[in-house]
PDB file of N, CA and C in Angstrom:
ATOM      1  N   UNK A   1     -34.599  35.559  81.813  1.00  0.00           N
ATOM      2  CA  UNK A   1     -34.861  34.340  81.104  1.00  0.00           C
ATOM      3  C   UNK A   1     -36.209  33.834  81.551  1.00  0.00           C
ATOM      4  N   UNK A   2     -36.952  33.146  80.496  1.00  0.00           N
ATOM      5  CA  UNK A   2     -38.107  32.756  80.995  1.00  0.00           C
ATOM      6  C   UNK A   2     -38.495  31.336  81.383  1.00  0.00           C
ATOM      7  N   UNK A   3     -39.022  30.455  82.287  1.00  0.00           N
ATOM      8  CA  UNK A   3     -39.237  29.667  82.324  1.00  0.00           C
ATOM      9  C   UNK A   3     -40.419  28.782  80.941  1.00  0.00           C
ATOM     10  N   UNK A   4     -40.877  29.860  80.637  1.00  0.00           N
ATOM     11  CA  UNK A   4     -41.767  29.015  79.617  1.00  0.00           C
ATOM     12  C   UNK A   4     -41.474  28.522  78.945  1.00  0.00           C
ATOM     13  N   UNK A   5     -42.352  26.872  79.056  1.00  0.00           N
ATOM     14  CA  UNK A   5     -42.000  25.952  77.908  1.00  0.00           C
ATOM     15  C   UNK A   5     -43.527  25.104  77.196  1.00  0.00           C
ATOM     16  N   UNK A   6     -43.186  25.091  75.843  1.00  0.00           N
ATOM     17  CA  UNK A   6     -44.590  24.955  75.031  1.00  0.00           C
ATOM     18  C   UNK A   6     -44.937  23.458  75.757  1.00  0.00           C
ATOM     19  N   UNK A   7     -46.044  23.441  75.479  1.00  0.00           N
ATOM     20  CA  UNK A   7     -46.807  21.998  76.264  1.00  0.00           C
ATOM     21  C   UNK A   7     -46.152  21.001  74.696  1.00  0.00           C
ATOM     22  N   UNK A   8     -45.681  20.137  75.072  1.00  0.00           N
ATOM     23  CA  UNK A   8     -45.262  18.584  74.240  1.00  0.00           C
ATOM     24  C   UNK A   8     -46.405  18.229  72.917  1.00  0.00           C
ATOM     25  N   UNK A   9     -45.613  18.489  71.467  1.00  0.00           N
ATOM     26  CA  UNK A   9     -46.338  18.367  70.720  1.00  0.00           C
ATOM     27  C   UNK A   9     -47.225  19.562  69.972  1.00  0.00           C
ATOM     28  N   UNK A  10     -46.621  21.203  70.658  1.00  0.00           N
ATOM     29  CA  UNK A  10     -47.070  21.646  70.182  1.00  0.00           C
ATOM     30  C   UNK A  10     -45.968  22.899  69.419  1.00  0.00           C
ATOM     31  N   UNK A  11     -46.315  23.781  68.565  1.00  0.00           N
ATOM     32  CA  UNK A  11     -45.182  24.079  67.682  1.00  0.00           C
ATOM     33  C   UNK A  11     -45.297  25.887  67.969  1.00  0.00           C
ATOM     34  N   UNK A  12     -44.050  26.615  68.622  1.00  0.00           N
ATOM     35  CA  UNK A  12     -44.284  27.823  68.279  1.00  0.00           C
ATOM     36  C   UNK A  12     -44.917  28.596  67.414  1.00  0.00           C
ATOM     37  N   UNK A  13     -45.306  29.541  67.148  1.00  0.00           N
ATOM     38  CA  UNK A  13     -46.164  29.928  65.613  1.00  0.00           C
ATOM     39  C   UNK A  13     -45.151  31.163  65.336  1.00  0.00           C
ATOM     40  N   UNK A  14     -43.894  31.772  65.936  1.00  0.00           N
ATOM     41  CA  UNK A  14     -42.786  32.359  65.426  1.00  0.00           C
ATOM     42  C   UNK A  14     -42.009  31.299  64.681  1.00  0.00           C
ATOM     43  N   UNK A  15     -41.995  30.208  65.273  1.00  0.00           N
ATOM     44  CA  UNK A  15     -41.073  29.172  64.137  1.00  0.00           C
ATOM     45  C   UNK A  15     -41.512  28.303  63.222  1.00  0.00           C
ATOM     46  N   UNK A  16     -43.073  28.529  63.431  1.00  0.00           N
ATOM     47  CA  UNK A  16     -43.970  27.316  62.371  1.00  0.00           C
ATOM     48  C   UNK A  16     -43.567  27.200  61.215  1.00  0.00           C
ATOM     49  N   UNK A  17     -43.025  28.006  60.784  1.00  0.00           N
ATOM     50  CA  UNK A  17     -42.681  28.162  59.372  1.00  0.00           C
ATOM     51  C   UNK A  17     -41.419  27.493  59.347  1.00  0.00           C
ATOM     52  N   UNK A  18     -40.117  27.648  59.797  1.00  0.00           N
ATOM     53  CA  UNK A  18     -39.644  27.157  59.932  1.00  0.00           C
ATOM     54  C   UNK A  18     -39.390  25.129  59.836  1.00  0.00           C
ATOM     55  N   UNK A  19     -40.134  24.877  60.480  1.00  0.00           N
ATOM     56  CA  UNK A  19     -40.071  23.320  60.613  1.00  0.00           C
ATOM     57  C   UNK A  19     -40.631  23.192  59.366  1.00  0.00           C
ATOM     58  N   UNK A  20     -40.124  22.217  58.963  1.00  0.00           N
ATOM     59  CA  UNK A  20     -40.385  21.624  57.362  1.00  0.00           C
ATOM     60  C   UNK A  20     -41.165  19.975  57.993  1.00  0.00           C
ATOM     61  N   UNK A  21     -42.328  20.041  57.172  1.00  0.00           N
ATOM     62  CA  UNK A  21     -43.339  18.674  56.610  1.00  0.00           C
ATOM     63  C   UNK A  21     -42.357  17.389  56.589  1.00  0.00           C
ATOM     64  N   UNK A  22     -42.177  16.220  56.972  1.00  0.00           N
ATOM     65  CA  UNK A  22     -41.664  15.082  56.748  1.00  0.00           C
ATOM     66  C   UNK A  22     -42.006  15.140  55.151  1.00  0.00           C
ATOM     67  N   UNK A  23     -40.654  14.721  54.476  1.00  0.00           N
ATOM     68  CA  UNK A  23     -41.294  14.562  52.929  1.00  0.00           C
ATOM     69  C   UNK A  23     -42.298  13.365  52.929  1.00  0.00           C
ATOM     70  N   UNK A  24     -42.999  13.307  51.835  1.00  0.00           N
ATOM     71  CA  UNK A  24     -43.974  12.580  51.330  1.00  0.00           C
ATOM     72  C   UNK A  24     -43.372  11.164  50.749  1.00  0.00           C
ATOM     73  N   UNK A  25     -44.240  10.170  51.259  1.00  0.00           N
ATOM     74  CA  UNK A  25     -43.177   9.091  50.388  1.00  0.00           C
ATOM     75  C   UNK A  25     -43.341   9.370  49.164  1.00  0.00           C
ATOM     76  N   UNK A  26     -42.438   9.113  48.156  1.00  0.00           N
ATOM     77  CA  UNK A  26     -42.740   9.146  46.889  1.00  0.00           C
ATOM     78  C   UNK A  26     -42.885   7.881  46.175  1.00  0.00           C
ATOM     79  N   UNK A  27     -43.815   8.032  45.315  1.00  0.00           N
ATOM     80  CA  UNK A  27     -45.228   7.091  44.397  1.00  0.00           C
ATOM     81  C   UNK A  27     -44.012   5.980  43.910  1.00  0.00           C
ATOM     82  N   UNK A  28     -43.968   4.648  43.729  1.00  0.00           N
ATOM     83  CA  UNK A  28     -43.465   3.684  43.045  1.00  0.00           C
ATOM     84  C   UNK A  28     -44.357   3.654  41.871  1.00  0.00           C
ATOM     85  N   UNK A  29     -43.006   4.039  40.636  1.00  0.00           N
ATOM     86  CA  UNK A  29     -43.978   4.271  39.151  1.00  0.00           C
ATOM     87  C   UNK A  29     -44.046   2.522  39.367  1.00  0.00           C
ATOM     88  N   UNK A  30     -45.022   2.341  38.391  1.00  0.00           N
ATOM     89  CA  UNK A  30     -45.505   0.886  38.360  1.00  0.00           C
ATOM     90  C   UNK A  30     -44.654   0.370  36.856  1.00  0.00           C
ATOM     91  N   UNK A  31     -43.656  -0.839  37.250  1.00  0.00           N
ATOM     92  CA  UNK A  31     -42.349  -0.847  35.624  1.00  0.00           C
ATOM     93  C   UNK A  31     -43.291  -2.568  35.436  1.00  0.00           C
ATOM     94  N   UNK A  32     -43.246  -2.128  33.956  1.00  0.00           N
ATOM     95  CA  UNK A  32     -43.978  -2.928  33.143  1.00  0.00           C
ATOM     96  C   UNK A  32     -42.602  -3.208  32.056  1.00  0.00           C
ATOM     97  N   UNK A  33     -42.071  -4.513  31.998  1.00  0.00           N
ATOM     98  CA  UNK A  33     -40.799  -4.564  31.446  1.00  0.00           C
ATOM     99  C   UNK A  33     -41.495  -4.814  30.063  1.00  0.00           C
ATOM    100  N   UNK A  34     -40.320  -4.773  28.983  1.00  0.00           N
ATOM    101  CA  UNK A  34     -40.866  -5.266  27.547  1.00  0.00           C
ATOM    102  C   UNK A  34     -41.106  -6.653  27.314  1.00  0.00           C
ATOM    103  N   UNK A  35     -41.479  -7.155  26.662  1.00  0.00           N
ATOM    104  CA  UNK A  35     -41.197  -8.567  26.587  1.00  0.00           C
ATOM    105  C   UNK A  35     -40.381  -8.556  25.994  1.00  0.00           C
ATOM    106  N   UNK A  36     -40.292 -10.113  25.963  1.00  0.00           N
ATOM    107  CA  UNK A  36     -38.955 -10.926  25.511  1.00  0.00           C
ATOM    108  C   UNK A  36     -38.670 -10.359  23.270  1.00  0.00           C
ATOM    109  N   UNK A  37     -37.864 -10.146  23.108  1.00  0.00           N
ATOM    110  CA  UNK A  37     -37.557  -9.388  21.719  1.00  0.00           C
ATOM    111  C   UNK A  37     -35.883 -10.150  21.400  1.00  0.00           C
ATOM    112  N   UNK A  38     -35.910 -10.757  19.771  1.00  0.00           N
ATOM    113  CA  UNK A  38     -34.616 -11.423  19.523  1.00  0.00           C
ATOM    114  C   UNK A  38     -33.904 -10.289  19.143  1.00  0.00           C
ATOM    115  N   UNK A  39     -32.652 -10.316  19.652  1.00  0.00           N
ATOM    116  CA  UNK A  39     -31.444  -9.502  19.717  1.00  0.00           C
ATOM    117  C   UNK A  39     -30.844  -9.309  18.011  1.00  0.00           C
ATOM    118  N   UNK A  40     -31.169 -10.109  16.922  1.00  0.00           N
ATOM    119  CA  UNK A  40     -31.297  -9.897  15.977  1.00  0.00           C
ATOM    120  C   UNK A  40     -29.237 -10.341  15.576  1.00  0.00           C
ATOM    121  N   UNK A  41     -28.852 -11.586  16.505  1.00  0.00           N
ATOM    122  CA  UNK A  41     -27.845 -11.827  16.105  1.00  0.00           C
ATOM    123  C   UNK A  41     -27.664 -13.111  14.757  1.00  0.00           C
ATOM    124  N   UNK A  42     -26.979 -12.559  14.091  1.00  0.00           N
ATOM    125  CA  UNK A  42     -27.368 -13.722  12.474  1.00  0.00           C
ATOM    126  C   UNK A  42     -26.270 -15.195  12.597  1.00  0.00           C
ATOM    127  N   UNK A  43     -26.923 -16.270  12.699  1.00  0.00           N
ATOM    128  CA  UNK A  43     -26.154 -17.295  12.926  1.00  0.00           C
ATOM    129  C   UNK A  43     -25.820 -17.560  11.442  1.00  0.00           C
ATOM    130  N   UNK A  44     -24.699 -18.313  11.514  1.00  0.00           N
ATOM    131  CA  UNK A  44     -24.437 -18.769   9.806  1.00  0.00           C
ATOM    132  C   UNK A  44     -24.454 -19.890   9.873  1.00  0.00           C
ATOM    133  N   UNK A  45     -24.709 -20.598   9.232  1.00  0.00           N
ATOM    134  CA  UNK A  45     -24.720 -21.887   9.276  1.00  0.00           C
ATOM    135  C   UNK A  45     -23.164 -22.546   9.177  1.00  0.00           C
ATOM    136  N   UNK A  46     -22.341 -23.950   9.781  1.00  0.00           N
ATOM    137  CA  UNK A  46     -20.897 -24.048   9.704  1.00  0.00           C
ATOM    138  C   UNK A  46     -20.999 -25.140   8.695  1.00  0.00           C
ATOM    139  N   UNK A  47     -22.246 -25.993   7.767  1.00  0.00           N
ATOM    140  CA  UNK A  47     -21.841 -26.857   7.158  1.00  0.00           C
ATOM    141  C   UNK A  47     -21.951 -28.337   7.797  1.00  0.00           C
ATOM    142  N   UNK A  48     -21.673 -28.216   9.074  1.00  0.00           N
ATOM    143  CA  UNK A  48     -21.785 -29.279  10.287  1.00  0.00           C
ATOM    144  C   UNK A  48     -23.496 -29.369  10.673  1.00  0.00           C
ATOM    145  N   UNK A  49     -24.059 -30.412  10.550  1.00  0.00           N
ATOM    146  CA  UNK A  49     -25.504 -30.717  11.028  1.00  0.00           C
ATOM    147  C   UNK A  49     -25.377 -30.400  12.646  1.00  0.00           C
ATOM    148  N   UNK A  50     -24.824 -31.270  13.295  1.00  0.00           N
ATOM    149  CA  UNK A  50     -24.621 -31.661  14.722  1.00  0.00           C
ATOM    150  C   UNK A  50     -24.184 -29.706  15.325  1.00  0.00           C
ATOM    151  N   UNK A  51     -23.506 -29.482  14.708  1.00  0.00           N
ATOM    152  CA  UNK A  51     -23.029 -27.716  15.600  1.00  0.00           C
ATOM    153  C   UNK A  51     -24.185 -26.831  14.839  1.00  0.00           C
ATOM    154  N   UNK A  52     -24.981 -27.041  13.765  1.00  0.00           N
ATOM    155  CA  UNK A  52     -25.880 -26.035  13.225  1.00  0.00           C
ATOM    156  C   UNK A  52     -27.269 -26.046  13.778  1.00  0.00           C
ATOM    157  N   UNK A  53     -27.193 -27.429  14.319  1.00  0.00           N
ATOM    158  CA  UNK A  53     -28.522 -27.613  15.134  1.00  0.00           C
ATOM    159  C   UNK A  53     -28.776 -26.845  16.544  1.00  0.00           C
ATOM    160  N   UNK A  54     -27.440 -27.065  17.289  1.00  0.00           N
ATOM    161  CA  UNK A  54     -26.504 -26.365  18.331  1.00  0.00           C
ATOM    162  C   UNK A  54     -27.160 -24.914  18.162  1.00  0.00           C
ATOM    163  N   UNK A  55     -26.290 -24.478  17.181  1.00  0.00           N
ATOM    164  CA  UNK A  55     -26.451 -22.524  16.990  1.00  0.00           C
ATOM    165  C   UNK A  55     -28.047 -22.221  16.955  1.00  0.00           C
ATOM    166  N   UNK A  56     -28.980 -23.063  16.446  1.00  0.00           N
ATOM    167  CA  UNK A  56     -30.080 -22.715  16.058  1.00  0.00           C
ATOM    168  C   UNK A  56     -31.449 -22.996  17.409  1.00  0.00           C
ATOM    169  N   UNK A  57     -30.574 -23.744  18.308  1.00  0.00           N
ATOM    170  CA  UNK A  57     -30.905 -23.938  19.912  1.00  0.00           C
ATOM    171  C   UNK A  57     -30.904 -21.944  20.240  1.00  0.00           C
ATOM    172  N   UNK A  58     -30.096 -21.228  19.457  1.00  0.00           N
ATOM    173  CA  UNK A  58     -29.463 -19.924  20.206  1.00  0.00           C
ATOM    174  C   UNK A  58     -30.800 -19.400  20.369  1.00  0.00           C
ATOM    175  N   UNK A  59     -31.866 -19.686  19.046  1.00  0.00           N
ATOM    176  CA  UNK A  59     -32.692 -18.495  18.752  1.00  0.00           C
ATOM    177  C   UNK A  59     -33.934 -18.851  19.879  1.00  0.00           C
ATOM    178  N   UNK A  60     -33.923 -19.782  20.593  1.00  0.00           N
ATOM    179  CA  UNK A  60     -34.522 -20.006  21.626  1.00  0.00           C
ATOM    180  C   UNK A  60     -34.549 -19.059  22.610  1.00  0.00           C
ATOM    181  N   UNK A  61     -32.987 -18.439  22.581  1.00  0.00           N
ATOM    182  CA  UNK A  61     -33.105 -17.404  24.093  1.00  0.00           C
ATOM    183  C   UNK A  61     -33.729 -16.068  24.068  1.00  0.00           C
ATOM    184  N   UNK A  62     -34.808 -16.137  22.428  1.00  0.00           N
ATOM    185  CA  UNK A  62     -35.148 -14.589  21.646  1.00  0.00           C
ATOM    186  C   UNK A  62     -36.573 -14.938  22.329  1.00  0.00           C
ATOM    187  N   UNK A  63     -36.893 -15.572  22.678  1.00  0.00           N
ATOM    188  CA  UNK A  63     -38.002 -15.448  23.110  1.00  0.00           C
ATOM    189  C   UNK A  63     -38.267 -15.567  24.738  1.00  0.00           C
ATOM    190  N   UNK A  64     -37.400 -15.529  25.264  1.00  0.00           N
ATOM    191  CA  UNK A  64     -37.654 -16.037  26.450  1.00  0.00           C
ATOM    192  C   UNK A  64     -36.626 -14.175  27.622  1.00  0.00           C
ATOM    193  N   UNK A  65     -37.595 -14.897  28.726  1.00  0.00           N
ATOM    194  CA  UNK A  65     -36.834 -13.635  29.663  1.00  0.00           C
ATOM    195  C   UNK A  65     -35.790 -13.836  29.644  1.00  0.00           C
ATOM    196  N   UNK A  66     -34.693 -12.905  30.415  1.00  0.00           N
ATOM    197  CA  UNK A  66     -33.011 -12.600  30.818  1.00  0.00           C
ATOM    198  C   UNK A  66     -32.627 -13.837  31.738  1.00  0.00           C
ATOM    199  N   UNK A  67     -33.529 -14.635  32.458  1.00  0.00           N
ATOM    200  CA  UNK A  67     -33.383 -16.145  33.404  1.00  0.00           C
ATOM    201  C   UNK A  67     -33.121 -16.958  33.009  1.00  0.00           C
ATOM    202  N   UNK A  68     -34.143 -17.060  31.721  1.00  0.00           N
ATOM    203  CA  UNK A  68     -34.156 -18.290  31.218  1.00  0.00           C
ATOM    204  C   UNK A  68     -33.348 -18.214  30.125  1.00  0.00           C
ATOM    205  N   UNK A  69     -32.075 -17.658  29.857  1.00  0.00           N
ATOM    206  CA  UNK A  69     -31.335 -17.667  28.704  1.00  0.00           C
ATOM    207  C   UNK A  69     -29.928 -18.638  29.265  1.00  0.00           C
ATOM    208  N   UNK A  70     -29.620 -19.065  30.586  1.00  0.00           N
ATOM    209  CA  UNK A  70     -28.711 -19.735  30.759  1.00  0.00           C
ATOM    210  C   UNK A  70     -29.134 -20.851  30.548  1.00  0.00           C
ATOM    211  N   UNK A  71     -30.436 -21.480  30.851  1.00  0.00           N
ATOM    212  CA  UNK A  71     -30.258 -22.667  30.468  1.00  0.00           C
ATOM    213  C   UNK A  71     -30.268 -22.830  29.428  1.00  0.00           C
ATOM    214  N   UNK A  72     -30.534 -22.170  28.312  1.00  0.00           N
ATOM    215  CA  UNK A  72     -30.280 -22.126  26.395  1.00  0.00           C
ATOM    216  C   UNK A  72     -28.801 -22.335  26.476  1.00  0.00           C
ATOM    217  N   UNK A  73     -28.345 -21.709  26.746  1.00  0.00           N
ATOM    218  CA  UNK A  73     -26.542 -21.397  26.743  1.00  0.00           C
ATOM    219  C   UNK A  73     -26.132 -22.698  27.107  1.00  0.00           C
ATOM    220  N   UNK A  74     -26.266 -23.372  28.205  1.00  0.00           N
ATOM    221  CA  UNK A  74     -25.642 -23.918  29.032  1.00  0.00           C
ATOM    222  C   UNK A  74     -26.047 -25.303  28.079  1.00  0.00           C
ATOM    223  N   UNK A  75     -27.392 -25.765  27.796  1.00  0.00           N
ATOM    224  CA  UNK A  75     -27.370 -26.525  26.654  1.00  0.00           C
ATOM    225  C   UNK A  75     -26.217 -26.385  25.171  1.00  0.00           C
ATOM    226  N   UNK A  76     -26.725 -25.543  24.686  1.00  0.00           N
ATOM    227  CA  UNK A  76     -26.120 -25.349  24.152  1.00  0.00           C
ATOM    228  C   UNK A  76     -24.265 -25.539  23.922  1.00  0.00           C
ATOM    229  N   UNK A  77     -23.470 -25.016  25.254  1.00  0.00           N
ATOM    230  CA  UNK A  77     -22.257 -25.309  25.384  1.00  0.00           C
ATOM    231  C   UNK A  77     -22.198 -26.786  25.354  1.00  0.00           C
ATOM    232  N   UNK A  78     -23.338 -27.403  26.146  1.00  0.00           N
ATOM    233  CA  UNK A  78     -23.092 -28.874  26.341  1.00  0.00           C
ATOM    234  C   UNK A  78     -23.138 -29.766  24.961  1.00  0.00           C
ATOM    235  N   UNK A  79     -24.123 -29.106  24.336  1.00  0.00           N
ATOM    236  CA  UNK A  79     -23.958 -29.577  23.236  1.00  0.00           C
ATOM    237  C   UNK A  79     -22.757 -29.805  22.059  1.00  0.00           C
ATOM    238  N   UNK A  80     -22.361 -28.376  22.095  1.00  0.00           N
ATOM    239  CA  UNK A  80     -21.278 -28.419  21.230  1.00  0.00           C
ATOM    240  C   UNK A  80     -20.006 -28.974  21.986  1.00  0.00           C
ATOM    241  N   UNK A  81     -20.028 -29.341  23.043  1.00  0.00           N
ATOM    242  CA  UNK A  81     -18.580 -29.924  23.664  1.00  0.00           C
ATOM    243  C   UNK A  81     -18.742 -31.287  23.100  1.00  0.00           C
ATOM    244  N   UNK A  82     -20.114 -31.752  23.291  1.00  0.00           N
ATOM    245  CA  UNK A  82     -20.283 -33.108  22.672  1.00  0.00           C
ATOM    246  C   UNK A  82     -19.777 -33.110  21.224  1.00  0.00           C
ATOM    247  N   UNK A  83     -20.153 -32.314  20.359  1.00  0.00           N
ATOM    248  CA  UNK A  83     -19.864 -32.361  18.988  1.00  0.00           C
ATOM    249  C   UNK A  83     -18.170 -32.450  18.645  1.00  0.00           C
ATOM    250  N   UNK A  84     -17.182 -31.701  19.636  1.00  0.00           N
ATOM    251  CA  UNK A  84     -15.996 -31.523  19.562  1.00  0.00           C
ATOM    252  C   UNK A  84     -15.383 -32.836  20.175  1.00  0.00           C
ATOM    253  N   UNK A  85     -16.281 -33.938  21.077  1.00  0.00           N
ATOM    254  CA  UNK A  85     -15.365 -34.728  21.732  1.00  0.00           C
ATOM    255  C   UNK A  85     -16.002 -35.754  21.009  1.00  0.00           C
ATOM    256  N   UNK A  86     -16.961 -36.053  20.298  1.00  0.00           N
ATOM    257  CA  UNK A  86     -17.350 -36.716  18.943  1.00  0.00           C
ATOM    258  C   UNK A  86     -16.173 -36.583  17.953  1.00  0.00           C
ATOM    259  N   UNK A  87     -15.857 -35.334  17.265  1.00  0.00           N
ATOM    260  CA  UNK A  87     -14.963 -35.282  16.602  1.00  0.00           C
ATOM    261  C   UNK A  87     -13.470 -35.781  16.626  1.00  0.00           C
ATOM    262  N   UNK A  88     -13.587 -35.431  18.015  1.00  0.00           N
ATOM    263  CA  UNK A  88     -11.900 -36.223  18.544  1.00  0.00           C
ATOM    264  C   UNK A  88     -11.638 -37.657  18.518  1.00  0.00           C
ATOM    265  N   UNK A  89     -13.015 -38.317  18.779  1.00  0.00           N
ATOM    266  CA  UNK A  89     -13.297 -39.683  18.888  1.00  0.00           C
ATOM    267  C   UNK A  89     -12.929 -40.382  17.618  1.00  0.00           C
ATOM    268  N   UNK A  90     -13.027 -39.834  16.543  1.00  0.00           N
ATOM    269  CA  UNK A  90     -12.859 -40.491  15.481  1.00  0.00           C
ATOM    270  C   UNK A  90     -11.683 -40.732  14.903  1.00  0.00           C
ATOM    271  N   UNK A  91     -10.918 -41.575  14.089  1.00  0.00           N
ATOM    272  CA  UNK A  91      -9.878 -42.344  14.055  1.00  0.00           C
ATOM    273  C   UNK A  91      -9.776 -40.686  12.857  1.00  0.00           C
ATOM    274  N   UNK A  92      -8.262 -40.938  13.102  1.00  0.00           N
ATOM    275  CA  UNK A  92      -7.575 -40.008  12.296  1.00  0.00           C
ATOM    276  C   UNK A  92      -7.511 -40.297  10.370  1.00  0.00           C
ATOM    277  N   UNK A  93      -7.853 -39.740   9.375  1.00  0.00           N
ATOM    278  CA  UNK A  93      -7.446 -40.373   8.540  1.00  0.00           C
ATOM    279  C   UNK A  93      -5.619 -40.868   8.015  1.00  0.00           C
ATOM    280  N   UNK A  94      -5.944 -42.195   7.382  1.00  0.00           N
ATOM    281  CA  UNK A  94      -4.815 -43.046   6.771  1.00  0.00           C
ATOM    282  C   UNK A  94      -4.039 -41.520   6.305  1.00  0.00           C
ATOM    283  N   UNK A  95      -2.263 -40.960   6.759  1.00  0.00           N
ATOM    284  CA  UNK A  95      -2.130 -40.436   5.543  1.00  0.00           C
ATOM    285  C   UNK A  95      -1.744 -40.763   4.291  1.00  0.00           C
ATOM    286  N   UNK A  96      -1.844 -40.505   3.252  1.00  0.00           N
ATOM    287  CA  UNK A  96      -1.522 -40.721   2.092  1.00  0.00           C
ATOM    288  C   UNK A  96      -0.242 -40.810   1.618  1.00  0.00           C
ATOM    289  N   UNK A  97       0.526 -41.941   0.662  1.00  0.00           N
ATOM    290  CA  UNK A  97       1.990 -41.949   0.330  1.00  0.00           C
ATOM    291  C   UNK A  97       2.410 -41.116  -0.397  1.00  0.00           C
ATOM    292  N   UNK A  98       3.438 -40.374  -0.261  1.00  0.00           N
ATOM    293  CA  UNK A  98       4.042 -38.790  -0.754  1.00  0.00           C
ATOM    294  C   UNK A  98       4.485 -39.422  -2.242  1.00  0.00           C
ATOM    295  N   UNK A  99       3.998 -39.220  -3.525  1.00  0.00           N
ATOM    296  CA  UNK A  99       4.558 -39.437  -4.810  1.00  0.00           C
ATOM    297  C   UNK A  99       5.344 -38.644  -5.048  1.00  0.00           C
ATOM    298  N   UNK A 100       5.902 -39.658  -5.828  1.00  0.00           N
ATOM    299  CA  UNK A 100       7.053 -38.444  -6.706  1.00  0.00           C
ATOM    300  C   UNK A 100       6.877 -38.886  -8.248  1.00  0.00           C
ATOM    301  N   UNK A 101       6.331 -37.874  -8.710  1.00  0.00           N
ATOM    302  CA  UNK A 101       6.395 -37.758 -10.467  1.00  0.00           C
ATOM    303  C   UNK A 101       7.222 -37.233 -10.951  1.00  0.00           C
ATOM    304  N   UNK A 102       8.232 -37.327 -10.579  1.00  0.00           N
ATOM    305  CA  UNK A 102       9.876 -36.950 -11.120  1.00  0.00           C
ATOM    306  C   UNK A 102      10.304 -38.053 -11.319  1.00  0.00           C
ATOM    307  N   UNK A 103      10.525 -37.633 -12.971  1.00  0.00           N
ATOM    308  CA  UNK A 103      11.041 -39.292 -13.934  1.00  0.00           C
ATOM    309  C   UNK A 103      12.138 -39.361 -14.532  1.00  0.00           C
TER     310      UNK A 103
END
């Protein structure tokens, strides 16, 4: 057996081949997102001013990044809760007396 040992830092040249290169870092592609593009969902209108104004708040979130679409929404919900507790607010109509046209 031999006592020899390579001086620190340096590499047999029977095994040079052997030892493999630290990989290379690899390149960060550079991401360029799309812009903002409307999703192309078709609101209908309900007939109601107060909830059509609401839906038409939606097309706001077509222009804007993936962040800024909760606060569209979140308006939005607020809005239409208002419209539904508006609606509740209002006195029920009189019903009408049941005739009978049987003579």
């Amino acid at each position: 057996m031999s006592d020899w040992m390579p001086e620190p830092g340096t590499v047999r040249e029977d095994v040079a081949d052997d030892v493999a290169a630290p990989p290379a870092a690899p390149e960060t592609p550079s991401f360029d997102p799309a812009p903002p593009a409307p999703i192309g969902v078709a609101r209908t209108p309900t007939g109601h001013a107060g909830v059509d104004a609401r839906l038409e708040r939606l097309a706001d979130a077509d222009h804007l990044p993936a962040d800024g679409h909760t606060e569209v929404y979140e308006d939005v919900h607020r809005g239409l809760r208002d419209q539904l507790t508006e609606l509740d607010a209002r006195p029920a109509p009189a019903p009408t007396p049941a005739h009978d046209n049987r003579s």
